[in-house]
N, C-alpha and C. Protein backbone atom coordinates (compact mmCIF):
# COMPACT_ATOMS: atom_id res chain seq x y z
N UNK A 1 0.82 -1.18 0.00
CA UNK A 1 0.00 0.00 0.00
C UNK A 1 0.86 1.25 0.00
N UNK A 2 1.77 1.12 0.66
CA UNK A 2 2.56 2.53 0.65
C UNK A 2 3.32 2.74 -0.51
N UNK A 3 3.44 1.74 -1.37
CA UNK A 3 4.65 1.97 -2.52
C UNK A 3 3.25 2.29 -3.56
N UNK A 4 2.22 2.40 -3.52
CA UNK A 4 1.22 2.75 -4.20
C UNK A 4 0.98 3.62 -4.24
N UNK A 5 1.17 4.96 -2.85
CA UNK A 5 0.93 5.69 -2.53
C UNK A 5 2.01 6.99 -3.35
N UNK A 6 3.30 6.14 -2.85
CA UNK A 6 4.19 6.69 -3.59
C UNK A 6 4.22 6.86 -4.96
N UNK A 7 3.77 6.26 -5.66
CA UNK A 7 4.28 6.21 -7.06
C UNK A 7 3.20 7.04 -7.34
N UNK A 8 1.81 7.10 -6.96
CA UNK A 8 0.90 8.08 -7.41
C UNK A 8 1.63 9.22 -7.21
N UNK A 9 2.08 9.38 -5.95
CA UNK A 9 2.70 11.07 -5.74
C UNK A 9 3.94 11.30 -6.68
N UNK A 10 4.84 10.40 -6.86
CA UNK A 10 5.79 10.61 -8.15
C UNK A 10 4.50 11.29 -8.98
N UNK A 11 4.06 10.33 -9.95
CA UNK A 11 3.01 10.83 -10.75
C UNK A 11 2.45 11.80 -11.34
N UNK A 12 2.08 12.00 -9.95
CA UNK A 12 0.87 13.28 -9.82
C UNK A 12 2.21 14.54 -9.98
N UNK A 13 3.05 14.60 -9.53
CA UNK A 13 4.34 15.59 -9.63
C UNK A 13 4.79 15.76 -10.72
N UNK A 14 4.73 14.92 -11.75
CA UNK A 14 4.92 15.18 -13.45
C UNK A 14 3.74 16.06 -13.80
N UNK A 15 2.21 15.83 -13.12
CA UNK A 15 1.55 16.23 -14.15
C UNK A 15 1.63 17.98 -14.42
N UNK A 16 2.09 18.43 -13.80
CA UNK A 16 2.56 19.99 -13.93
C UNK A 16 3.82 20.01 -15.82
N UNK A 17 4.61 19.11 -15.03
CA UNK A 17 5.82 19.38 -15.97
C UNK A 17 5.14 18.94 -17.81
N UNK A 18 3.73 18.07 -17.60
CA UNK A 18 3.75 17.48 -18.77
C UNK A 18 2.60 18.88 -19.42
N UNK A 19 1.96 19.30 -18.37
CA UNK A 19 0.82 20.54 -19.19
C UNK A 19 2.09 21.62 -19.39
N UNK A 20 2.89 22.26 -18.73
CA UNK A 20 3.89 23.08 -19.21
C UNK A 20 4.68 22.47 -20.68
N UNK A 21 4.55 21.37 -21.15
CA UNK A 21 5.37 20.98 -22.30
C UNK A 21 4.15 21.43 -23.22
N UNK A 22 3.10 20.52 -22.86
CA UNK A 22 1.57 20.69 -23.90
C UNK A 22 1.96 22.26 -24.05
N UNK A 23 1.45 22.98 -23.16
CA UNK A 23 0.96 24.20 -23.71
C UNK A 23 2.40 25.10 -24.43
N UNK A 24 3.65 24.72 -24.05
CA UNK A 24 4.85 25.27 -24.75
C UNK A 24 4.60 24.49 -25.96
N UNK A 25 4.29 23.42 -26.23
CA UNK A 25 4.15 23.35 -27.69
C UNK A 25 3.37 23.81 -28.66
N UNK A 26 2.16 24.11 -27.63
CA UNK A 26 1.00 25.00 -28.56
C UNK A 26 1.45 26.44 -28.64
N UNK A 27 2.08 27.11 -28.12
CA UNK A 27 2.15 28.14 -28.26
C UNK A 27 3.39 28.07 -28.89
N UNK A 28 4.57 27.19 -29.62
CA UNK A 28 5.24 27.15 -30.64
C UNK A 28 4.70 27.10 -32.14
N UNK A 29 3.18 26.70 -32.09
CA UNK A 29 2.73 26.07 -33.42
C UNK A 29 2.31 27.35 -33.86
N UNK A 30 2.12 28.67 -33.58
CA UNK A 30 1.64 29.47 -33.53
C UNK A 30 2.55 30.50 -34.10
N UNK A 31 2.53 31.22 -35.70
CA UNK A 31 3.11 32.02 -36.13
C UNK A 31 3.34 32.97 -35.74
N UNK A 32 5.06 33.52 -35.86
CA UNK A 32 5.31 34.77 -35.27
C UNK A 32 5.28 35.50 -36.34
N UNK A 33 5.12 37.08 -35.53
CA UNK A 33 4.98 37.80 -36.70
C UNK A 33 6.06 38.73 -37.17
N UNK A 34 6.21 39.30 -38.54
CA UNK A 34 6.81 39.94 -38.94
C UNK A 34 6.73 41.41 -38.33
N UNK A 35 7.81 42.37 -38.80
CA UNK A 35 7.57 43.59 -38.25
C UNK A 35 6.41 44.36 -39.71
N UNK A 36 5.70 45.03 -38.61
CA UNK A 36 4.37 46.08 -39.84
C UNK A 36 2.93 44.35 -39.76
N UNK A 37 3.06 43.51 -38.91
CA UNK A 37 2.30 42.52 -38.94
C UNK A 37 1.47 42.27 -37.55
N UNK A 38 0.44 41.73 -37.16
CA UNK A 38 -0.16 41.12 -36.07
C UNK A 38 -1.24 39.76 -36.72
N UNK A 39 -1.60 39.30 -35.03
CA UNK A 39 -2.58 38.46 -35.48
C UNK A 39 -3.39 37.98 -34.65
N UNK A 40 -4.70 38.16 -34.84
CA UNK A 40 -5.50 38.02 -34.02
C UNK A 40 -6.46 36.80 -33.48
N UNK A 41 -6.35 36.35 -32.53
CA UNK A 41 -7.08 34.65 -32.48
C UNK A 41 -8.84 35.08 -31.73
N UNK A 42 -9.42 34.01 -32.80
CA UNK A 42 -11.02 34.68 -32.27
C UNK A 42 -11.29 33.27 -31.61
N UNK A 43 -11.74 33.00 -30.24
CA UNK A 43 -12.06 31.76 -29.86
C UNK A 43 -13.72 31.61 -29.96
N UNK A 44 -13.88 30.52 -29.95
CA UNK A 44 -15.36 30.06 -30.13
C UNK A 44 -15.77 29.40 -28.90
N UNK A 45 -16.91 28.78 -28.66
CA UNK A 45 -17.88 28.40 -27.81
C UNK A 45 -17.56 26.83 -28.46
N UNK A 46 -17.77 26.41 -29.57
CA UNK A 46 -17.77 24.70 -30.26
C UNK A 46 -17.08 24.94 -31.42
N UNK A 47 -17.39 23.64 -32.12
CA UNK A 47 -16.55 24.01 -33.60
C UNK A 47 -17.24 24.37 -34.84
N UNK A 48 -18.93 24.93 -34.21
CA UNK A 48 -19.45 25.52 -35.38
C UNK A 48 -19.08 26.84 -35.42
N UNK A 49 -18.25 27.06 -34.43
CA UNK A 49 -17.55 28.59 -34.26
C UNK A 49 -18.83 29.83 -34.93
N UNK A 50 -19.99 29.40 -33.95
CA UNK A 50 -21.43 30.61 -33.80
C UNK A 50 -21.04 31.93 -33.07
N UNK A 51 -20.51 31.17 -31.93
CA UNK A 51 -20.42 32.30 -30.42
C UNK A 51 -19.24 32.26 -30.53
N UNK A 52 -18.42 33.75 -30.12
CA UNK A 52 -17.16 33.84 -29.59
C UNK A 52 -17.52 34.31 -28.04
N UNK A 53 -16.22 33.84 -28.16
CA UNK A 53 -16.03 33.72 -26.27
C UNK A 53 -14.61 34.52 -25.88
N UNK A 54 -13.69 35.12 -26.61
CA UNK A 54 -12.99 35.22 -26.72
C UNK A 54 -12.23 35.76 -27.58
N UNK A 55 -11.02 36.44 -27.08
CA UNK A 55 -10.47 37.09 -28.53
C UNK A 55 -8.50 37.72 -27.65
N UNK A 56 -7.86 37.77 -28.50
CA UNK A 56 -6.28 37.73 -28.45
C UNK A 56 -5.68 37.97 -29.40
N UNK A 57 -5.01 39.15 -29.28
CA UNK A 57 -3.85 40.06 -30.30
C UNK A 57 -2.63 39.85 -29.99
N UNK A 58 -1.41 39.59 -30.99
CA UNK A 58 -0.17 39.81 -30.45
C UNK A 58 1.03 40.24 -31.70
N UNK A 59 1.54 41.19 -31.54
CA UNK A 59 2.25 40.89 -33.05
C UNK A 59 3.24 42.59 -33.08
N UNK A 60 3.10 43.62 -34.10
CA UNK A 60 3.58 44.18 -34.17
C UNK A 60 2.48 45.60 -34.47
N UNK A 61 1.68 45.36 -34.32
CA UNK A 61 0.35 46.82 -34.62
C UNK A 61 -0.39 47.21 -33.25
N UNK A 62 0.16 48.13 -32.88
CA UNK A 62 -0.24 48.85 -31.66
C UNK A 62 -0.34 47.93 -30.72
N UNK A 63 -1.28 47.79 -29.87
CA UNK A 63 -1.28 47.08 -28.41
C UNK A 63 -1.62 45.77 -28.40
N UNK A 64 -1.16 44.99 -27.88
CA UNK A 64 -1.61 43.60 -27.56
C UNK A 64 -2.71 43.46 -26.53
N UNK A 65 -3.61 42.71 -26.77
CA UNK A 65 -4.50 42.34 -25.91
C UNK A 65 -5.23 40.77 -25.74
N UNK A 66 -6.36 40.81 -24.68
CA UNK A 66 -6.77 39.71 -24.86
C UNK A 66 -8.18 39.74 -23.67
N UNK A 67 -9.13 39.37 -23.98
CA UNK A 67 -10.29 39.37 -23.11
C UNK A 67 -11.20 37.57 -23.21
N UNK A 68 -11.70 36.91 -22.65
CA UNK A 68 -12.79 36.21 -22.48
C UNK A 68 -12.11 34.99 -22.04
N UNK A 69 -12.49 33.55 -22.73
CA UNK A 69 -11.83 32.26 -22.86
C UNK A 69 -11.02 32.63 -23.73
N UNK A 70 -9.54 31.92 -23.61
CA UNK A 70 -8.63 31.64 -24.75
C UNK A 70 -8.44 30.50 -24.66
N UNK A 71 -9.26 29.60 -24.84
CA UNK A 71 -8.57 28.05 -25.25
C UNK A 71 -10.27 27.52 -26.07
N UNK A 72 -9.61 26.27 -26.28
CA UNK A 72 -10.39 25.67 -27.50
C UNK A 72 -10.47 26.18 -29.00
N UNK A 73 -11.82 25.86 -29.38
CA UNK A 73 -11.80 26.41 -30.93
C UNK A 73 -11.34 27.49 -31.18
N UNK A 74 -10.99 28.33 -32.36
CA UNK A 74 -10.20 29.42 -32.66
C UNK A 74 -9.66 29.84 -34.06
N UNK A 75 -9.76 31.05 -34.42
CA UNK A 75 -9.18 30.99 -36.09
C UNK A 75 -8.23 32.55 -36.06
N UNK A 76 -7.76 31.93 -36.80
CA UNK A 76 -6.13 32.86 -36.78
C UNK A 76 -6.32 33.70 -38.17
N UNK A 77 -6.45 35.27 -37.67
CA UNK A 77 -6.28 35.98 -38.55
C UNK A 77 -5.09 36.84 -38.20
N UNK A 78 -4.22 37.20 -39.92
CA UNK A 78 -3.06 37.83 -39.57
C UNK A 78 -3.42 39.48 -40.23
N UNK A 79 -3.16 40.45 -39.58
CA UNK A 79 -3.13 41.81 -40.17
C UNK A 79 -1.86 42.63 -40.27
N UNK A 80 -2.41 43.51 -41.71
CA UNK A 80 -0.61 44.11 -41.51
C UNK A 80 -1.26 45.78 -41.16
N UNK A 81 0.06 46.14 -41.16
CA UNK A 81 0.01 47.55 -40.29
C UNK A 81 1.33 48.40 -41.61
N UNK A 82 0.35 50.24 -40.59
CA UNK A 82 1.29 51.05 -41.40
C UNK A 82 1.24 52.34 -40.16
N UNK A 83 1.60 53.49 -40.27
CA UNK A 83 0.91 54.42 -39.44
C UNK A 83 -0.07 54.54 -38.81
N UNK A 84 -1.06 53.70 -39.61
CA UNK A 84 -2.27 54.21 -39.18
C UNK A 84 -3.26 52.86 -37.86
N UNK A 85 -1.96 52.07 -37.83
CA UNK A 85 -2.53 50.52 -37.17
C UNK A 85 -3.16 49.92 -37.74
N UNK A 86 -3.96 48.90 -37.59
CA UNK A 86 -4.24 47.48 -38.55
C UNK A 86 -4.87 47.87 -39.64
N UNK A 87 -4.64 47.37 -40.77
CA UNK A 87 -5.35 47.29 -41.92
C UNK A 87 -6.77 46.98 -41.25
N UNK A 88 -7.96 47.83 -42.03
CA UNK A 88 -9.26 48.14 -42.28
C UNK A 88 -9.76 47.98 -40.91
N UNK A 89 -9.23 48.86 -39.75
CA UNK A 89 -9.92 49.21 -38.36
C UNK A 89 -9.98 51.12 -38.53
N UNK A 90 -10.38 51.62 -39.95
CA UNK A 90 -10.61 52.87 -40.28
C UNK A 90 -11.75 53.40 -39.74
């Protein structure tokens, strides 16, 4: 019983190290951007992507942000920039 006990607690002590790999890999799959570029992730509610729930900027056009859920469904739009910040937010 006790070497049972143990090995769960080994275990359970990875599971940190293995979501820090997951999510460092997801956030590798994820294009960086050029300079005069951003890109914006719209998250959804399911994968008929009806409802957003969510939304996340990061790149090179004015401010980065991010408000709601950021995980699950999601579609990646990239915008470019000039003076005036993102293409067609006129």
């Amino acid at each position: 019983m006790f070497r049972l006990q143990t090995l769960s607690k080994k275990k359970l002590s990875l599971v940190p190290f293995v979501v820090g790999v997951v999510v460092s890999f997801a956030a590798a799959a994820l294009p960086y951007p050029n300079p005069g570029e951003a890109y914006i992730q719209t998250y959804y509610a399911d994968a008929a992507r009806t409802q957003v729930v969510g939304e996340r900027s990061y790149g090179n056009c004015g401010e980065n942000f991010s408000w709601g859920v950021l995980k699950g469904y999601f579609t990646l739009r990239k915008v470019t920039c000039g003076s005036g910040g993102p293409e067609g937010a006129n």
